[in-house]
N, C-alpha and C. Protein backbone atom coordinates (compact mmCIF):
# COMPACT_ATOMS: atom_id res chain seq x y z
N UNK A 1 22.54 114.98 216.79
CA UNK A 1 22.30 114.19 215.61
C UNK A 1 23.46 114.33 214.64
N UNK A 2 23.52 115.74 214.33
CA UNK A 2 25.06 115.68 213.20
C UNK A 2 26.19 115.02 213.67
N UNK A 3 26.27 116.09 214.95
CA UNK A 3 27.55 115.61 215.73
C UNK A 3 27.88 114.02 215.19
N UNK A 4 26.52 113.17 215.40
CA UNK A 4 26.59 111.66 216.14
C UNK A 4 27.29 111.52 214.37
N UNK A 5 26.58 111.60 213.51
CA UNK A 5 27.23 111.52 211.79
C UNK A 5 28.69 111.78 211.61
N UNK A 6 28.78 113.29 212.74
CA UNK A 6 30.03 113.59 211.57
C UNK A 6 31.17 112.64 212.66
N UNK A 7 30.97 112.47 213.58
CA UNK A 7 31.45 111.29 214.36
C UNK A 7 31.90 110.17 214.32
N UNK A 8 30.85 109.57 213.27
CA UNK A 8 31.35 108.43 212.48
C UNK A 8 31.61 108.51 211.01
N UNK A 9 31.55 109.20 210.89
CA UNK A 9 32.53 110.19 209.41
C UNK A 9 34.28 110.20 209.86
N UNK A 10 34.19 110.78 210.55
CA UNK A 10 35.58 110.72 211.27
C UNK A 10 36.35 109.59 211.89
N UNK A 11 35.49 108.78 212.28
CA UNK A 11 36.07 107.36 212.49
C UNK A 11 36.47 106.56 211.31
N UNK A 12 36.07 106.90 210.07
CA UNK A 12 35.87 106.41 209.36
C UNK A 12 37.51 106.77 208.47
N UNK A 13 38.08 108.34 208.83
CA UNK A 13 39.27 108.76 208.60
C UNK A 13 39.97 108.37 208.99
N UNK A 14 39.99 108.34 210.56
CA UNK A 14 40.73 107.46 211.32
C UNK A 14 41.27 106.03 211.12
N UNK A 15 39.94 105.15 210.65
CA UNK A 15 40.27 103.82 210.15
C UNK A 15 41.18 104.30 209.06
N UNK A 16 40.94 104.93 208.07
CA UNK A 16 41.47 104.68 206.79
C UNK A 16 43.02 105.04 206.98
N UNK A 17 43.43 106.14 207.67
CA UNK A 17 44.59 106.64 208.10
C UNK A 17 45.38 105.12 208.40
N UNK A 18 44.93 104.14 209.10
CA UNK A 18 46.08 103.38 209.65
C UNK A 18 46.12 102.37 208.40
N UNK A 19 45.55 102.00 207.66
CA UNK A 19 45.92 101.29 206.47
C UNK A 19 44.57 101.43 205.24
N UNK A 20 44.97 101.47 204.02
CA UNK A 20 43.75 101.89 203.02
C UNK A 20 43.15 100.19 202.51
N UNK A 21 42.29 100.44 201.86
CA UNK A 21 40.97 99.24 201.42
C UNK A 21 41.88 99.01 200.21
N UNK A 22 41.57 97.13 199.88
CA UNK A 22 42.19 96.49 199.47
C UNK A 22 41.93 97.05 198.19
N UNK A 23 42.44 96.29 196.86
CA UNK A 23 41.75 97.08 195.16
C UNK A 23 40.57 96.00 194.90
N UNK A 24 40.73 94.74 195.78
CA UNK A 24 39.20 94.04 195.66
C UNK A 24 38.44 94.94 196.12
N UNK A 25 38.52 95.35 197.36
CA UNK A 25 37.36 95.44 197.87
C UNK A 25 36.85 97.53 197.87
N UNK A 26 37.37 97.93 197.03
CA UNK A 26 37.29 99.09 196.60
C UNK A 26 36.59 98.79 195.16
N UNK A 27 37.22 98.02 194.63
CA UNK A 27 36.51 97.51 193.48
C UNK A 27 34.96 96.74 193.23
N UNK A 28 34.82 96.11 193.93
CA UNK A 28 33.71 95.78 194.17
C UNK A 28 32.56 96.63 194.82
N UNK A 29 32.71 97.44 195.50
CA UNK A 29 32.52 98.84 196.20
C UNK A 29 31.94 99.87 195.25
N UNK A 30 32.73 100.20 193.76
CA UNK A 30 32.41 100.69 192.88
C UNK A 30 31.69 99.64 191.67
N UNK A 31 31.37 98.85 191.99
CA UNK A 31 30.66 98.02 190.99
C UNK A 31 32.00 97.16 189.93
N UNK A 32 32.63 97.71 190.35
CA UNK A 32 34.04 97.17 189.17
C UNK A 32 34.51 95.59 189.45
N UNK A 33 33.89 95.24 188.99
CA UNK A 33 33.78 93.66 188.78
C UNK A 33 35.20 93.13 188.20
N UNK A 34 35.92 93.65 187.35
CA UNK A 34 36.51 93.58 186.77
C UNK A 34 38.32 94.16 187.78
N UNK A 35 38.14 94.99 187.89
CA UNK A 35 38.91 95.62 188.99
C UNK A 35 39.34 94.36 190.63
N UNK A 36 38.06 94.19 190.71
CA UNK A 36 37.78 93.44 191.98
C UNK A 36 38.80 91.67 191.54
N UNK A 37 38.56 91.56 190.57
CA UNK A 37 38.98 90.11 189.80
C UNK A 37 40.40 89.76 189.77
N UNK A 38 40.89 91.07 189.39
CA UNK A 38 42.14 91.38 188.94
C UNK A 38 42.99 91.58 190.64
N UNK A 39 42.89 92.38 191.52
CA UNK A 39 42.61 92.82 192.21
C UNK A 39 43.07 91.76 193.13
N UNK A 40 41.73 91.00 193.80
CA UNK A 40 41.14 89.87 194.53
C UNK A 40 42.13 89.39 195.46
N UNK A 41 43.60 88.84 194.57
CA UNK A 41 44.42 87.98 194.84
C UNK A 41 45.35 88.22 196.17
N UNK A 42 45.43 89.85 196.54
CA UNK A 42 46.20 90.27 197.41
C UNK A 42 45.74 89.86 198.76
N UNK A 43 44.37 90.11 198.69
CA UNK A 43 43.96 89.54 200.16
C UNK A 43 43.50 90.45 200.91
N UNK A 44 42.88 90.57 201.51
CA UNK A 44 42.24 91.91 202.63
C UNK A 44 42.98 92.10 203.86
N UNK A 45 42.63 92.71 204.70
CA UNK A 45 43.46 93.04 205.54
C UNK A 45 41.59 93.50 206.51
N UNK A 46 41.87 93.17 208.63
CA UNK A 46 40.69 93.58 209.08
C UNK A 46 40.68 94.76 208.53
N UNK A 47 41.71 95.92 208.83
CA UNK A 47 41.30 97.16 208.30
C UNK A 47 40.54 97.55 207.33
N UNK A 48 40.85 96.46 206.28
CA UNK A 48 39.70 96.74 205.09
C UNK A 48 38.38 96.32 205.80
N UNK A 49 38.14 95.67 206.42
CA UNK A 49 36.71 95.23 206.26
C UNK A 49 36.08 96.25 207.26
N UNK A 50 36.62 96.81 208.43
CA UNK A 50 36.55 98.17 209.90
C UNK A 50 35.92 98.84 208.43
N UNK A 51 36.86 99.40 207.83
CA UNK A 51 36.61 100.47 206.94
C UNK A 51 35.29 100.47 206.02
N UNK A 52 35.20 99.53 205.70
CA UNK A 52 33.94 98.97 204.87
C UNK A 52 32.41 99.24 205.56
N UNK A 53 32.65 98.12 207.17
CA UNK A 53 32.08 98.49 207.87
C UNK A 53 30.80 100.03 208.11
N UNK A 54 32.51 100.64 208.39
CA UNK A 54 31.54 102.19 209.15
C UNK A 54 30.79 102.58 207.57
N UNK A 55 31.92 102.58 206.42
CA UNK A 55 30.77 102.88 205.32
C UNK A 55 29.31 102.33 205.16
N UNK A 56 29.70 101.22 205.32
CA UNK A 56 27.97 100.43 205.29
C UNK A 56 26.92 101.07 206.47
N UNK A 57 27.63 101.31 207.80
CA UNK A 57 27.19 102.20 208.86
C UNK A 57 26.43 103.77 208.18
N UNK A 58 27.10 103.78 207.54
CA UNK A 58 26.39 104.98 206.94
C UNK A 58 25.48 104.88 205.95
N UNK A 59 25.81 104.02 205.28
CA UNK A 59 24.62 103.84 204.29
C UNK A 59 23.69 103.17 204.98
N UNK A 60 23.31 102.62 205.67
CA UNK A 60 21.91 102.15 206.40
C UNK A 60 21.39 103.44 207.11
N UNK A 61 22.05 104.17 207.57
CA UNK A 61 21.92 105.56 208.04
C UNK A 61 21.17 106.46 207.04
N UNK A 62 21.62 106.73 205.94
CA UNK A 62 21.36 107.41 204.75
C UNK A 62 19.60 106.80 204.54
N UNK A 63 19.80 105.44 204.24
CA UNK A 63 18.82 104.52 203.45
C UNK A 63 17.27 105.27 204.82
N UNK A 64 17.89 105.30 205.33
CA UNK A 64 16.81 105.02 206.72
C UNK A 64 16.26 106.96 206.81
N UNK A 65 17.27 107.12 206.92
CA UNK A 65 17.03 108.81 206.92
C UNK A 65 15.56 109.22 206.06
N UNK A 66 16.08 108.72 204.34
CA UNK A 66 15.14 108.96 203.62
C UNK A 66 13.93 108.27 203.36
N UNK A 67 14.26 107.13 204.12
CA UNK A 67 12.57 106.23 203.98
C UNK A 67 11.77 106.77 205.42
N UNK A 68 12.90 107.48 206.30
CA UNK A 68 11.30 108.40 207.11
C UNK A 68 10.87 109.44 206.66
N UNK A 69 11.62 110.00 205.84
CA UNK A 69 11.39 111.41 204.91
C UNK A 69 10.41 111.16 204.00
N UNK A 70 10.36 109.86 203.71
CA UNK A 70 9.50 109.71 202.54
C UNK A 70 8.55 108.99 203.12
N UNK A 71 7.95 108.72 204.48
CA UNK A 71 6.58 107.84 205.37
C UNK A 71 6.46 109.59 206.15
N UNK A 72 6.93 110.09 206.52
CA UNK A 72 6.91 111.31 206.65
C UNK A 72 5.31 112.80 206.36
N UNK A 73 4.97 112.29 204.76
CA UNK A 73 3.76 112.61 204.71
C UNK A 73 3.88 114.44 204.29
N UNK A 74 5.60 114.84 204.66
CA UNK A 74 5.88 116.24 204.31
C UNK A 74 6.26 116.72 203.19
N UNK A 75 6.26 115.97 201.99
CA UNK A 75 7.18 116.00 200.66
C UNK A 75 6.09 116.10 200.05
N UNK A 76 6.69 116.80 199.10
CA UNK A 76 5.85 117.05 197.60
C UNK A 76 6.48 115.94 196.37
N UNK A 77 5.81 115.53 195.82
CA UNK A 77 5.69 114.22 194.89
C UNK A 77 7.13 114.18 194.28
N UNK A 78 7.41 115.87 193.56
CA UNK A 78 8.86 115.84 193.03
C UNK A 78 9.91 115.12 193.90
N UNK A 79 9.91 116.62 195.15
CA UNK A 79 10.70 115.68 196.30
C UNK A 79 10.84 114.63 196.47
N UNK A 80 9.76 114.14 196.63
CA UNK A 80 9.43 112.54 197.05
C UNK A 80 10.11 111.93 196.17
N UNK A 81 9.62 111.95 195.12
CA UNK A 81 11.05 110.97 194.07
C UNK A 81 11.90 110.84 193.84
N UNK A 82 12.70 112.44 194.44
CA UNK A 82 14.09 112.74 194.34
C UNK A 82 14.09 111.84 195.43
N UNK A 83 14.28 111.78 196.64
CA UNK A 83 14.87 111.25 197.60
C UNK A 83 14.55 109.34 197.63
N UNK A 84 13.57 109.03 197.04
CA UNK A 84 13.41 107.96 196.85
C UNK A 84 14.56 107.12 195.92
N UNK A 85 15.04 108.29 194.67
CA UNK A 85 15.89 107.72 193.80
C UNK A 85 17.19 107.89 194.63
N UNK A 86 17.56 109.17 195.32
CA UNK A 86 18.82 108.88 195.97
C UNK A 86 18.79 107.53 197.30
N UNK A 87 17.61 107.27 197.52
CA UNK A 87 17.86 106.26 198.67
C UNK A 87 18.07 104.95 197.86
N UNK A 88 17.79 104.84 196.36
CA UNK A 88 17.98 103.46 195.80
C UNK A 88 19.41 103.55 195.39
N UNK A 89 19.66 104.78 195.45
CA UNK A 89 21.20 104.73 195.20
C UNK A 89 21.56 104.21 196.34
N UNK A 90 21.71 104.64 197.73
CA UNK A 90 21.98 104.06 198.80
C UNK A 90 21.97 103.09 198.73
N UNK A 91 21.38 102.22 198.48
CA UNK A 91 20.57 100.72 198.55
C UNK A 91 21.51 99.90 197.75
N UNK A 92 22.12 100.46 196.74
CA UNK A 92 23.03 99.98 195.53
C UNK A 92 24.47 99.95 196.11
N UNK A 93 24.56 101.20 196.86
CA UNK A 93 26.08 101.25 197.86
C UNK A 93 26.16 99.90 198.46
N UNK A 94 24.99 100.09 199.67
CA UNK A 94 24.81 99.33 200.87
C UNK A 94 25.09 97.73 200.46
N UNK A 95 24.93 97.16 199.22
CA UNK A 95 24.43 96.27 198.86
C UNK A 95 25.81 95.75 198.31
N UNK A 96 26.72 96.87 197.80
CA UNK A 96 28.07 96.29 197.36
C UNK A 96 29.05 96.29 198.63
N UNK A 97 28.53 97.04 199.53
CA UNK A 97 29.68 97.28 200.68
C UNK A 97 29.18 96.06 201.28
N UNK A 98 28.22 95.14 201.67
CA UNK A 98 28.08 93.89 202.45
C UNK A 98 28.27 93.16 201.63
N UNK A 99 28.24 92.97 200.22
CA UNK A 99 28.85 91.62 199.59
C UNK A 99 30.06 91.76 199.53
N UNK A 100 30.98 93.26 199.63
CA UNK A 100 32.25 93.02 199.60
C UNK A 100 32.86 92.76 200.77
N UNK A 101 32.02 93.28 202.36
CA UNK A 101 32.88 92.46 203.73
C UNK A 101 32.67 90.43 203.43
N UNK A 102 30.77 90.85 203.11
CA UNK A 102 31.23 88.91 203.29
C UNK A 102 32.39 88.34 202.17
N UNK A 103 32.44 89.19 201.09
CA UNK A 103 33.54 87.98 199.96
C UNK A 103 34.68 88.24 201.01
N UNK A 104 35.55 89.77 201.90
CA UNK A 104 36.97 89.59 202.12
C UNK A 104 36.38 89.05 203.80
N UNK A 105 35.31 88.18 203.80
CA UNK A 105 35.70 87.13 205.34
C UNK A 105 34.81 87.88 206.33
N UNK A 106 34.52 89.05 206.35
CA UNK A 106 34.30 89.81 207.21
C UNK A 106 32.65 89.25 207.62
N UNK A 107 32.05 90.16 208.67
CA UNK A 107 30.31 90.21 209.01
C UNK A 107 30.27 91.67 208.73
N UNK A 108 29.55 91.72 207.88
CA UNK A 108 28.87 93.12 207.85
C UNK A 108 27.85 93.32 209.00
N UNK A 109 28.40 94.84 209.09
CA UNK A 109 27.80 95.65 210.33
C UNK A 109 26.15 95.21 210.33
N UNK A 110 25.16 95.30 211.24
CA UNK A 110 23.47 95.42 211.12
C UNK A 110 22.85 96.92 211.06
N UNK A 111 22.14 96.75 210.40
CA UNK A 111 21.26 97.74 210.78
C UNK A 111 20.59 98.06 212.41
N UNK A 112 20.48 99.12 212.44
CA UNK A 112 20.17 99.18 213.47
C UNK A 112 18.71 99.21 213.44
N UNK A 113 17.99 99.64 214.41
CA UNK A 113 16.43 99.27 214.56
C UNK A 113 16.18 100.56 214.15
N UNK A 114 14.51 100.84 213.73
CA UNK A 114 14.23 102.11 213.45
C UNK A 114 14.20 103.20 214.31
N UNK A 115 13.71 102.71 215.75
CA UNK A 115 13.78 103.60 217.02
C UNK A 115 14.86 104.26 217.19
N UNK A 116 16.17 103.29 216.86
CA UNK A 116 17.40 104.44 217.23
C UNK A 116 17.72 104.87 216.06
N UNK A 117 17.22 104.70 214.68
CA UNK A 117 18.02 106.17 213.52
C UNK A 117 16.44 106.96 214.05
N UNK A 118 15.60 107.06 214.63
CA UNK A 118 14.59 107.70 215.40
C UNK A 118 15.25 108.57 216.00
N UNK A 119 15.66 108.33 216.58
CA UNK A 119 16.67 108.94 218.30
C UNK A 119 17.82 109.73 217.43
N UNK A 120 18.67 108.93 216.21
CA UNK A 120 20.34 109.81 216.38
C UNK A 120 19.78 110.55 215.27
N UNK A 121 18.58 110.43 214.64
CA UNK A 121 18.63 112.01 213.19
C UNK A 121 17.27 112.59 213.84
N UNK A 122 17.01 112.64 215.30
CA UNK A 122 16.39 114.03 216.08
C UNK A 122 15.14 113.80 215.18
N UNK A 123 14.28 112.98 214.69
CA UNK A 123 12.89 112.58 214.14
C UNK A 123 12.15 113.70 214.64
N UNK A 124 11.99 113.87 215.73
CA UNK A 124 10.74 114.68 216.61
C UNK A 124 10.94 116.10 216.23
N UNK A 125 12.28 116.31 216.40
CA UNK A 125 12.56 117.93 215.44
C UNK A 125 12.33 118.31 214.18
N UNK A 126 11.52 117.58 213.57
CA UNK A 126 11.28 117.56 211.86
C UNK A 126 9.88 117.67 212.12
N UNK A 127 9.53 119.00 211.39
CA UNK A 127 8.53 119.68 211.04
C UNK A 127 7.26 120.43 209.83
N UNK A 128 8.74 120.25 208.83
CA UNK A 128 8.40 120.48 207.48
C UNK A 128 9.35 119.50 206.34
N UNK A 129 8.75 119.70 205.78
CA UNK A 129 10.06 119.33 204.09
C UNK A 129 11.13 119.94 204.58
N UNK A 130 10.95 121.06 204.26
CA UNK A 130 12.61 121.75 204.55
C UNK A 130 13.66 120.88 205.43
N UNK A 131 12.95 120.79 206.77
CA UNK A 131 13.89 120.19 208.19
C UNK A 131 14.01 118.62 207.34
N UNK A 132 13.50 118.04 206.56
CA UNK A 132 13.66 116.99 206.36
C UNK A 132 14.87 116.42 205.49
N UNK A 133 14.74 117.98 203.94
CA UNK A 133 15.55 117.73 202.96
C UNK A 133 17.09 118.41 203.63
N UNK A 134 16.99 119.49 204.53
CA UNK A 134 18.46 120.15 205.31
C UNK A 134 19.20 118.38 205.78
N UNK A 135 17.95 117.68 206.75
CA UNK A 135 18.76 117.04 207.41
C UNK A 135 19.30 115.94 206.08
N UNK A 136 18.70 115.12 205.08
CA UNK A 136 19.50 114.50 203.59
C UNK A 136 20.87 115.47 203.51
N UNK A 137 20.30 116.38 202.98
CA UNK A 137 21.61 117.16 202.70
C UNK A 137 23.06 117.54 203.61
N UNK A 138 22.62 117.53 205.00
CA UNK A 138 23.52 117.40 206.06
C UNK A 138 24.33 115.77 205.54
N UNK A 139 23.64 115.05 205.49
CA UNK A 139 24.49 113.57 205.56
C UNK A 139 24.69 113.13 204.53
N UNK A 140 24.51 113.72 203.40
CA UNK A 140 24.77 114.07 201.65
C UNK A 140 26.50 115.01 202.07
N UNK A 141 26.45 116.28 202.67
CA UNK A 141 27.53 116.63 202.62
C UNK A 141 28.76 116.07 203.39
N UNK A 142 28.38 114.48 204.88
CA UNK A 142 29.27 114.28 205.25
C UNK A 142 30.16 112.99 204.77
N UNK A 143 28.77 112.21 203.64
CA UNK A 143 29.22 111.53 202.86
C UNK A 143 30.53 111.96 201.83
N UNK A 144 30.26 113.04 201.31
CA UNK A 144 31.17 113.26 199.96
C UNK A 144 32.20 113.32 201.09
N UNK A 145 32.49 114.26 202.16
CA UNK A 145 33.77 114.71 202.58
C UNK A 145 34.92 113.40 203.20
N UNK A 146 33.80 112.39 203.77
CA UNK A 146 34.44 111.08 204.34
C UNK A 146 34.96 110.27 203.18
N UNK A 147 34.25 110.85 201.53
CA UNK A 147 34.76 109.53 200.12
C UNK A 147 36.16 110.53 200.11
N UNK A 148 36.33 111.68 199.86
CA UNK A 148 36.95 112.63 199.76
C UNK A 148 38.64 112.66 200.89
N UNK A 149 37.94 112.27 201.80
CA UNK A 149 39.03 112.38 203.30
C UNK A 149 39.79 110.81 202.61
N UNK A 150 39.36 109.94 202.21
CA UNK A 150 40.07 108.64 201.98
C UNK A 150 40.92 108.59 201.18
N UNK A 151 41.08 109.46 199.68
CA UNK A 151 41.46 109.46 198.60
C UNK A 151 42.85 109.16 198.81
N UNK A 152 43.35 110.61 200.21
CA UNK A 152 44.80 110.70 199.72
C UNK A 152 45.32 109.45 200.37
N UNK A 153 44.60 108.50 201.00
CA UNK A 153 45.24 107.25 201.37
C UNK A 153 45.48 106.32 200.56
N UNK A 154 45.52 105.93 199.41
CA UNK A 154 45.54 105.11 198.41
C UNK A 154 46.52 105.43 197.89
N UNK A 155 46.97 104.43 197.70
CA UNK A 155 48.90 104.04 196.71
C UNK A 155 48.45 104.12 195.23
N UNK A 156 47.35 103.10 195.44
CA UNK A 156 46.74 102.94 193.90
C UNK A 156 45.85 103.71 193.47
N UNK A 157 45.76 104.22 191.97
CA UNK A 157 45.34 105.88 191.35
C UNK A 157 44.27 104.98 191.06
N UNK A 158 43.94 104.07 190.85
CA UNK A 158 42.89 103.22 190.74
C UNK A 158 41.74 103.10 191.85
N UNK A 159 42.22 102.76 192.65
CA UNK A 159 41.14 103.05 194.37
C UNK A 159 40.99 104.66 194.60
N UNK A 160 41.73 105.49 194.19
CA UNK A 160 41.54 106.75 194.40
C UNK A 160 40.06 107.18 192.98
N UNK A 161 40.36 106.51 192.15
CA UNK A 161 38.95 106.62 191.45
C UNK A 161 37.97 106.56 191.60
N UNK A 162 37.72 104.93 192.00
CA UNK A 162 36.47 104.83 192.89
C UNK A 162 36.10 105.43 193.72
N UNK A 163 36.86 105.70 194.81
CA UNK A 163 36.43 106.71 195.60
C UNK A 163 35.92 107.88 195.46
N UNK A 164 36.17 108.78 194.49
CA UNK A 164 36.21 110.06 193.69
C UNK A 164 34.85 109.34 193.00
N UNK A 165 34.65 108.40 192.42
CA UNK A 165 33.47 108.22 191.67
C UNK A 165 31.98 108.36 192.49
N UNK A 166 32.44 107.44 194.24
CA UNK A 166 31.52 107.54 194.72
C UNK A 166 31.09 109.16 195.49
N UNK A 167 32.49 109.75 195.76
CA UNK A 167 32.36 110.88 196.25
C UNK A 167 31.25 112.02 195.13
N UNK A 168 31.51 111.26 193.71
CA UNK A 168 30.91 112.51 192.93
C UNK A 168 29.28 112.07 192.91
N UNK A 169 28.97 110.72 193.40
CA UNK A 169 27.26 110.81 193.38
C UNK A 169 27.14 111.18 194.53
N UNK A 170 28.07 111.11 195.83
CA UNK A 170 27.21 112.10 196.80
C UNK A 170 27.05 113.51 196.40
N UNK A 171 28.42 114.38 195.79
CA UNK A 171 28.28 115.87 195.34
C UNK A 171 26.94 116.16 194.61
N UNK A 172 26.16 115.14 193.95
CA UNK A 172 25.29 115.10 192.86
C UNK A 172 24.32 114.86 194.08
N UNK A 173 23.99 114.41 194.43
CA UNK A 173 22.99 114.54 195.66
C UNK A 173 22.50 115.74 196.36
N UNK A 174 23.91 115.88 196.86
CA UNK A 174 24.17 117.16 197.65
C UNK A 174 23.94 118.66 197.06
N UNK A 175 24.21 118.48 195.98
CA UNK A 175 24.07 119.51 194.63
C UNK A 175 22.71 119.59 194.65
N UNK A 176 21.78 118.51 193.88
CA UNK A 176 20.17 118.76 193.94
C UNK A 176 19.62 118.94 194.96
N UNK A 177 20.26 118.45 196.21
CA UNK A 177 19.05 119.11 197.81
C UNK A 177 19.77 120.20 197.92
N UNK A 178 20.48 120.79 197.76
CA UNK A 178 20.71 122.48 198.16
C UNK A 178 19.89 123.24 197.24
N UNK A 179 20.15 122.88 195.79
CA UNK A 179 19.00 123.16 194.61
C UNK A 179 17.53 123.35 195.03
N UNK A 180 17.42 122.58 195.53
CA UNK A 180 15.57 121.98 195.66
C UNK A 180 15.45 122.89 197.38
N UNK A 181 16.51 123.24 198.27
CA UNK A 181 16.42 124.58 199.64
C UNK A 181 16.53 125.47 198.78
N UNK A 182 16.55 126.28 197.58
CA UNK A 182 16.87 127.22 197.23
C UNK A 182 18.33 128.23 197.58
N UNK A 183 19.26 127.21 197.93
CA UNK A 183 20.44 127.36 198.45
C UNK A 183 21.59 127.54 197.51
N UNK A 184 22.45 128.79 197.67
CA UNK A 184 23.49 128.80 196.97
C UNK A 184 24.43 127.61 197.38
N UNK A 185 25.23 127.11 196.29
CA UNK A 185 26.06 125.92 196.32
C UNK A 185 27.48 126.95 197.13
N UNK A 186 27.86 125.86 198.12
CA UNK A 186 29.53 126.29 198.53
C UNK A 186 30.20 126.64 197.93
N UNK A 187 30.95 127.62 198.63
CA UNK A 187 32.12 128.20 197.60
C UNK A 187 33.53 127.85 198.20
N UNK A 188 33.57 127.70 199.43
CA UNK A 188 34.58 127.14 199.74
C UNK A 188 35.67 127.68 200.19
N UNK A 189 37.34 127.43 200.44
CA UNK A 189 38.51 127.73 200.79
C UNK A 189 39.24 127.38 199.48
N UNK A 190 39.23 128.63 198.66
CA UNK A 190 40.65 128.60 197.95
C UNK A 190 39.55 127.84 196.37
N UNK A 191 38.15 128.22 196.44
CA UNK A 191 37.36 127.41 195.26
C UNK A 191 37.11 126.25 195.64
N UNK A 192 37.41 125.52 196.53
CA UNK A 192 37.09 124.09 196.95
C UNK A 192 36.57 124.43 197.97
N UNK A 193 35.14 123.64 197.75
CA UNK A 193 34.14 123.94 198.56
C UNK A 193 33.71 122.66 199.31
N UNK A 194 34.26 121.03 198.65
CA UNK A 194 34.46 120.01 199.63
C UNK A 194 35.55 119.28 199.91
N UNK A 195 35.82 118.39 200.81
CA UNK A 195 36.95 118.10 201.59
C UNK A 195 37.34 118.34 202.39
């Protein structure tokens, strides 16, 4: 199950390595309407939209994770709302990353069916809350590291923002489900504890 995540976490480096996301479509990505406008005129490139792609790949991943967590029946009400509010965050991602492949030309990726995020986040191995909120927090921590892995690809200190912006609501995610395991927060290599 991780493996299969951090898998396409890594593809996702890979894409970005051979060319970075346009300032439209980074912009629009971060809600920056304004950014995106300004932006717009350069033009996309497939790479941008590959890249976009696996992100949206993940956020249907994410979205899906927590709406079995939350049909699930194992959460306590707090819980329950926490993860409900981080999945509307999801929902808010998901929602700018497919209007920004269709504006630069592209098809955004599908969701996949429920049977197979069934199958790749190991459903049947979930037993309690705990196994439920570890596995959020597993794909909470491979989110930030994949917004994180992109940064140093950007020319523009501007797309490196957004990115960093979105990287810091996964840290904020990731932060409250280690909180809510009773888990000390990472400490890291050298004080940096993601990337």
């Amino acid at each position: 199950m991780i493996q299969d995540s951090n898998t396409t976490r890594r593809s996702l480096f890979r894409v970005a390595g051979a060319g970075v996301l346009s300032a439209a479509a980074v912009g629009l990505l971060g809600n920056n309407a304004a950014m995106a406008a300004m932006k717009g005129k350069a033009g996309a490139s497939a790479n941008d939209v590959a890249i976009l792609n696996v992100a949206l790949g993940l956020e249907h991943e994410a979205i899906n994770a927590y709406q079995i967590g939350a049909e699930s029946g194992l959460l306590d009400k707090g819980t329950l709302d926490l993860a409900l509010k981080f999945q509307s965050d999801h929902k808010s991602h998901r929602e700018a990353l497919a209007s920004t492949i269709k504006k630069l030309g592209g098809k955004a990726v599908a969701e996949k069916s429920r049977d197979e995020y069934m199958t790749s986040l190991n459903v049947a191995s979930i037993k309690s809350a705990t196994d439920i909120v570890k596995l959020a927090q597993r794909l909470e921590l491979g989110a930030v590291n994949a917004y994180l892995g992109v940064i140093p690809s950007f020319s523009d200190k501007a797309l490196a923002q957004v990115s960093a912006k979105l990287a810091a609501d996964e840290v904020l995610h990731y932060t409250a489900l280690t909180s809510a395991l009773g888990e000390q927060l990472p400490v890291g290599i050298n004080g940096f504890p993601f990337g």
